[in-house]
Protein backbone atom coordinates (compact mmCIF):
# COMPACT_ATOMS: atom_id res chain seq x y z
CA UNK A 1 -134.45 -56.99 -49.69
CA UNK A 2 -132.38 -59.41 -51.28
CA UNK A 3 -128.57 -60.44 -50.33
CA UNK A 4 -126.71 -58.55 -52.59
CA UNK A 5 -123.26 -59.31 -51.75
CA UNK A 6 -119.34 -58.70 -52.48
CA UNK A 7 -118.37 -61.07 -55.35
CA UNK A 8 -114.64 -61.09 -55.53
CA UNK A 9 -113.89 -57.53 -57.17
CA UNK A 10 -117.80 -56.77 -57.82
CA UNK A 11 -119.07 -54.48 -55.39
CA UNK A 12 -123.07 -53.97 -55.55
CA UNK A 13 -124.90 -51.04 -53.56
CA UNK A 14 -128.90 -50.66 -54.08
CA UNK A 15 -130.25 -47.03 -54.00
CA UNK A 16 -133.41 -45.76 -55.27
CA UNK A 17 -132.42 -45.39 -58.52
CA UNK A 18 -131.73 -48.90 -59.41
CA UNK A 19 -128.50 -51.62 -58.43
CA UNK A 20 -124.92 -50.12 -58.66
CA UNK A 21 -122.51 -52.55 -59.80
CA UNK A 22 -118.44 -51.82 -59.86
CA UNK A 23 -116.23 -53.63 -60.91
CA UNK A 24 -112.18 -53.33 -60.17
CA UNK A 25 -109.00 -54.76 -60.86
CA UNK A 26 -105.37 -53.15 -61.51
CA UNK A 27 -106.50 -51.21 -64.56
CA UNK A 28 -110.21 -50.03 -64.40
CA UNK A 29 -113.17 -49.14 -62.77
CA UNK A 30 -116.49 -50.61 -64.51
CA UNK A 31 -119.84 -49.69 -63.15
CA UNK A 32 -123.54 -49.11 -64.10
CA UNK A 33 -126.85 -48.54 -62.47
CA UNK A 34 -129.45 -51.78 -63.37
CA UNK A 35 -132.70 -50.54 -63.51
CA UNK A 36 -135.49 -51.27 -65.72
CA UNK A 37 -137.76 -48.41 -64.26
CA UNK A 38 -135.35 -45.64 -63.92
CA UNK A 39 -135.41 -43.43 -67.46
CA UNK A 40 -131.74 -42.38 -66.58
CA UNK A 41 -130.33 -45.44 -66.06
CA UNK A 42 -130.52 -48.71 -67.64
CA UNK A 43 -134.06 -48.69 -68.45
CA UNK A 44 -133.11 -46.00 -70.95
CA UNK A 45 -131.86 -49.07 -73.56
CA UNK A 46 -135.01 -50.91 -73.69
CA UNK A 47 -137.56 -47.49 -75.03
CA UNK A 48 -135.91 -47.48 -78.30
CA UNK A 49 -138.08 -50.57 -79.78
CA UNK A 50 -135.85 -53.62 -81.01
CA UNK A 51 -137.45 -54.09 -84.16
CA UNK A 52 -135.22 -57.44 -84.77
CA UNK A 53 -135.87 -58.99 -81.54
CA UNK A 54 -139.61 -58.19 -81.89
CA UNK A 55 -139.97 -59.54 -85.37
CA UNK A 56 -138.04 -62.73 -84.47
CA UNK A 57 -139.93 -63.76 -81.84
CA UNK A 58 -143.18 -63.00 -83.23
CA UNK A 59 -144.69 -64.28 -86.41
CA UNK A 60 -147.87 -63.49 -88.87
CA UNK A 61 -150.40 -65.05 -87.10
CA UNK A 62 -149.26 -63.13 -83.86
CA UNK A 63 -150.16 -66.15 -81.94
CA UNK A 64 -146.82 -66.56 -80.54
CA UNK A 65 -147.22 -65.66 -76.60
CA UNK A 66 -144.92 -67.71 -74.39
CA UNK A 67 -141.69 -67.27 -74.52
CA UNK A 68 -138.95 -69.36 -72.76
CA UNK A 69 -135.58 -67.41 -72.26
CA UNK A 70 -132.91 -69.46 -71.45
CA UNK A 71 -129.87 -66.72 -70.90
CA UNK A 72 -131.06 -64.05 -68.83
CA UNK A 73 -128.55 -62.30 -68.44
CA UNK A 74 -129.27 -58.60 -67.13
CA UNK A 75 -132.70 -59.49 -68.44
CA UNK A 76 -133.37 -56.82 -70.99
CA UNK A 77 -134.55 -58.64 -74.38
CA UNK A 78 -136.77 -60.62 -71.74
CA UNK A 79 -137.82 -57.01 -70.60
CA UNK A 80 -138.55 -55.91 -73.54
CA UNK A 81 -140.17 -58.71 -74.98
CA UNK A 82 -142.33 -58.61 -71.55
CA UNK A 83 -143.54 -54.81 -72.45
CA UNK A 84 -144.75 -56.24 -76.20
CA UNK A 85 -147.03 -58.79 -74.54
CA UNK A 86 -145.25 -61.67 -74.14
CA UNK A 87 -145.46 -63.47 -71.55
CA UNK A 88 -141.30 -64.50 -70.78
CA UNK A 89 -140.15 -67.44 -68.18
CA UNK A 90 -136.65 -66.05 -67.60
CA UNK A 91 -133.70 -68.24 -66.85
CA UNK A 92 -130.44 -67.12 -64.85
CA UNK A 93 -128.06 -69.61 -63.06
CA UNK A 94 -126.02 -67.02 -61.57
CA UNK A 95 -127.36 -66.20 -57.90
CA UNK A 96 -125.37 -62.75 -57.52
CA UNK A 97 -127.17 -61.86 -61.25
CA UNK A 98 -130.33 -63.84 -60.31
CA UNK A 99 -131.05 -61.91 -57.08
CA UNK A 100 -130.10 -58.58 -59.08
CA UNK A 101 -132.73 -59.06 -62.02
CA UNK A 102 -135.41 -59.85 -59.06
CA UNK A 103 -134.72 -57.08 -57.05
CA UNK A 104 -134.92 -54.54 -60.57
CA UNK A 105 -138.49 -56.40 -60.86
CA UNK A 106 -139.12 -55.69 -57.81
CA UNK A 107 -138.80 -52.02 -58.19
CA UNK A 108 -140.37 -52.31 -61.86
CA UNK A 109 -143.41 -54.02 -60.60
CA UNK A 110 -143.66 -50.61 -58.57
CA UNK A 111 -143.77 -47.78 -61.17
CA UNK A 112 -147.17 -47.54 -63.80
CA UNK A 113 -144.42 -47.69 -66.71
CA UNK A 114 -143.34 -50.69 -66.07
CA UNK A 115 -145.52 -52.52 -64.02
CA UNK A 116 -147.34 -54.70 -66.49
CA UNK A 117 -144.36 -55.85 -67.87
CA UNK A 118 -142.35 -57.07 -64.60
CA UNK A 119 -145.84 -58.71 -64.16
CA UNK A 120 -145.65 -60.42 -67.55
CA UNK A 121 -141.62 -61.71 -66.16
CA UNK A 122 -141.39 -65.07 -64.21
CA UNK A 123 -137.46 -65.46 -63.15
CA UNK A 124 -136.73 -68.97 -62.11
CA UNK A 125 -132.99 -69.78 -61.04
CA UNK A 126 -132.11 -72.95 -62.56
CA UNK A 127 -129.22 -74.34 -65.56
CA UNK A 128 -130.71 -74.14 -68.75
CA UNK A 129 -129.88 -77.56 -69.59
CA UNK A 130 -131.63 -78.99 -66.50
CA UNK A 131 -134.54 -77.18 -66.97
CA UNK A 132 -135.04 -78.15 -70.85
CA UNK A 133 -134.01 -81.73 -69.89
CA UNK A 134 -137.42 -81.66 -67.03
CA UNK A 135 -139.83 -80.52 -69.55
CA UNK A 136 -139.52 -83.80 -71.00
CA UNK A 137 -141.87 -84.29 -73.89
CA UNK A 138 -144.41 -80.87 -72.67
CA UNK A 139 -143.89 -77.82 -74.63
CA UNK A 140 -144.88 -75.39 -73.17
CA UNK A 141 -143.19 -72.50 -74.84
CA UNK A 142 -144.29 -71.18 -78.30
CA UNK A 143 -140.64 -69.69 -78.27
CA UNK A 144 -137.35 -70.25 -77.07
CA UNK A 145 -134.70 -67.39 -77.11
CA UNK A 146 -130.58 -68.10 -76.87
CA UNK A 147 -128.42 -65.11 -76.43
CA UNK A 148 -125.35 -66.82 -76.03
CA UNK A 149 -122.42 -64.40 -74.81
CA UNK A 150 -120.46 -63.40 -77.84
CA UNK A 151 -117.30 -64.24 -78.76
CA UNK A 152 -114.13 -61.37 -78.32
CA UNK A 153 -114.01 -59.03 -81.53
CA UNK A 154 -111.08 -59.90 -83.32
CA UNK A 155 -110.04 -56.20 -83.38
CA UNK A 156 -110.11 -56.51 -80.07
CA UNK A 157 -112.44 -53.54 -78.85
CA UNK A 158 -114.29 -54.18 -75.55
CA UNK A 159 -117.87 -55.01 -75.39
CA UNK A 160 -120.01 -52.24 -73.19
CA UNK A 161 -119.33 -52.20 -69.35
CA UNK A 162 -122.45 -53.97 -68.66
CA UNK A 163 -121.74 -56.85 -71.00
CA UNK A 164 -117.38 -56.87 -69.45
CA UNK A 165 -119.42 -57.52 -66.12
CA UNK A 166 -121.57 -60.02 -67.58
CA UNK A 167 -118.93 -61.60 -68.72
CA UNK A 168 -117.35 -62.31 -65.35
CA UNK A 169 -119.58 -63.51 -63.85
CA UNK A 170 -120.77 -66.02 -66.33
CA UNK A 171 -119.70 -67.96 -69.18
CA UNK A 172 -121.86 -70.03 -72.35
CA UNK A 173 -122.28 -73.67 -70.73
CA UNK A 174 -123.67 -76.30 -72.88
CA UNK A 175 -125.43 -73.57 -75.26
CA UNK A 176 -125.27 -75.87 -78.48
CA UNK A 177 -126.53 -78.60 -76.42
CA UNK A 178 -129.50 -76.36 -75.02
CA UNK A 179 -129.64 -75.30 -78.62
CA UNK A 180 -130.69 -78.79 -79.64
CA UNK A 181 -132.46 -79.72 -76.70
CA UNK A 182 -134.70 -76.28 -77.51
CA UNK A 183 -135.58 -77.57 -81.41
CA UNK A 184 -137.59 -80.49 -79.91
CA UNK A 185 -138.99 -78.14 -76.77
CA UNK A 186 -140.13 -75.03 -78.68
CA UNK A 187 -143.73 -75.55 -80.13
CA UNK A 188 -142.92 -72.69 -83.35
CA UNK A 189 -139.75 -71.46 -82.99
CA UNK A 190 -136.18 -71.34 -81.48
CA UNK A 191 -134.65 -67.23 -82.25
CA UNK A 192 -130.72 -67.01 -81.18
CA UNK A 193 -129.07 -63.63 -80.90
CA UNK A 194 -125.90 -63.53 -82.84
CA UNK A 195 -122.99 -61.08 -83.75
CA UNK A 196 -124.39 -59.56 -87.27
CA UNK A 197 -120.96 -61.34 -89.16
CA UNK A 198 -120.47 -64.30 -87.47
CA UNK A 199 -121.60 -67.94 -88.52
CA UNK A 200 -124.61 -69.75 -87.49
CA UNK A 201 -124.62 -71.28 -84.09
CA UNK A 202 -124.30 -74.61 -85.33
CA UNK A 203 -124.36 -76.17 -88.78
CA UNK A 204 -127.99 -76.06 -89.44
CA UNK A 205 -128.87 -73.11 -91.39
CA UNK A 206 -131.88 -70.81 -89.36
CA UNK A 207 -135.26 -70.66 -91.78
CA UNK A 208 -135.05 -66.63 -91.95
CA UNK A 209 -132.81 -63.90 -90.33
CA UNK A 210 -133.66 -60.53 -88.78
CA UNK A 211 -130.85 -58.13 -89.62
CA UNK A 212 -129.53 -54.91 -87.33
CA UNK A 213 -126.15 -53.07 -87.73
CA UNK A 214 -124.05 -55.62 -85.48
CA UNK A 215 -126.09 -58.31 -84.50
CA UNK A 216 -129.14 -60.27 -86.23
CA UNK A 217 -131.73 -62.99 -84.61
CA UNK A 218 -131.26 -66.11 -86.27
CA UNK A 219 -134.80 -67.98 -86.49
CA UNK A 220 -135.20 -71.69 -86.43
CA UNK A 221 -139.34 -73.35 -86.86
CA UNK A 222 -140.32 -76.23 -85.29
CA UNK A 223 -143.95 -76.24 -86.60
């Protein structure tokens, strides 16, 4: 079992069905089950296929089969990328969300529906950053994914409960430097997930776009 701890306000409980996490201060109570087994929990938002994600990271010749994400997260574009056939090197620096995500594949690695795909998931704690800045001149990754936390709305509508936890407990560090760093690391492409109206990442325009109703995959080739 791993130590799944108090963090400040965040209280986490395992049970069968997946992780609990609540969160509290003066004016709500957030929680959510993180599961990516459990149909009735949070494995329920990967079935629906993610048509954008899976075109972005992909490409004609299908030949794209390492993938190299450097935001974690709660892990579920890596998921589902992972049940397509990739095979996904997942980065979180956050040990309270690291030791969550490993416990869920855990579980996953358990049940025939998702057992291939936790088996297709390596989760490595580590800054982004750091790790691109080891590979040196390898590249071992035919793609590199960025889903860098987005910015408040400016009508000022909260994100989903899993996403007001995400955010805090972690914050973008360095993502336009990893964002460079990734262009010279990716061997055919670097894919960041951004809000479907805001601006590119950085000034470089990406080479195409995959479009959904609020957010698109913005794709950049490096071969």
């Amino acid at each position: 079992m791993h130590d799944l701890t108090k963090h400040d306000d965040l209280s986490i409980k395992v049970e069968e069905s997946g992780v609990q996490i609540s969160w509290s201060d003066e004016t709500q109570k957030i929680e959510f089950t993180h599961s990516f087994h459990d149909p009735g929990q949070f494995y329920s938002r990967i079935t629906p296929v993610n048509q954008g994600l899976l075109k972005a990271c992909n490409n004609k010749q299908r030949n794209i089969r390492t993938l190299l994400d450097l935001t974690g997260g709660w892990g579920l574009d890596s998921f589902v990328l992972a049940q397509h056939g990739k095979q996904v090197t997942m980065l979180e620096q956050n040990k309270l969300l690291h030791s969550i995500i490993s416990h869920s594949l855990d579980n996953a690695s358990q049940h025939s529906h998702t057992a291939a795909a936790a088996s297709r998931i390596e989760l490595i704690l580590a800054n982004s950053a750091e790790f691109l800045r080891a590979l040196g001149n390898t590249r071992p990754f035919d793609c590199i994914y960025l889903d860098p936390m987005f910015p408040q709305h400016k009508s000022g509508a909260k994100p989903g409960k899993e996403m007001q936890i995400l955010q805090k407990l972690t914050a973008n560090l360095d993502i336009e430097d990893c964002f460079e760093t990734a262009l010279s690391s990716a061997l055919k492409r670097v894919v960041v997930k951004r809000p479907a109206k805001s601006s590119a990442l950085t000034e470089r325009k990406p080479d195409m776009t995959y479009r959904e109703k609020t957010i698109r995959f913005d794709v950049y080739l490096t071969a």
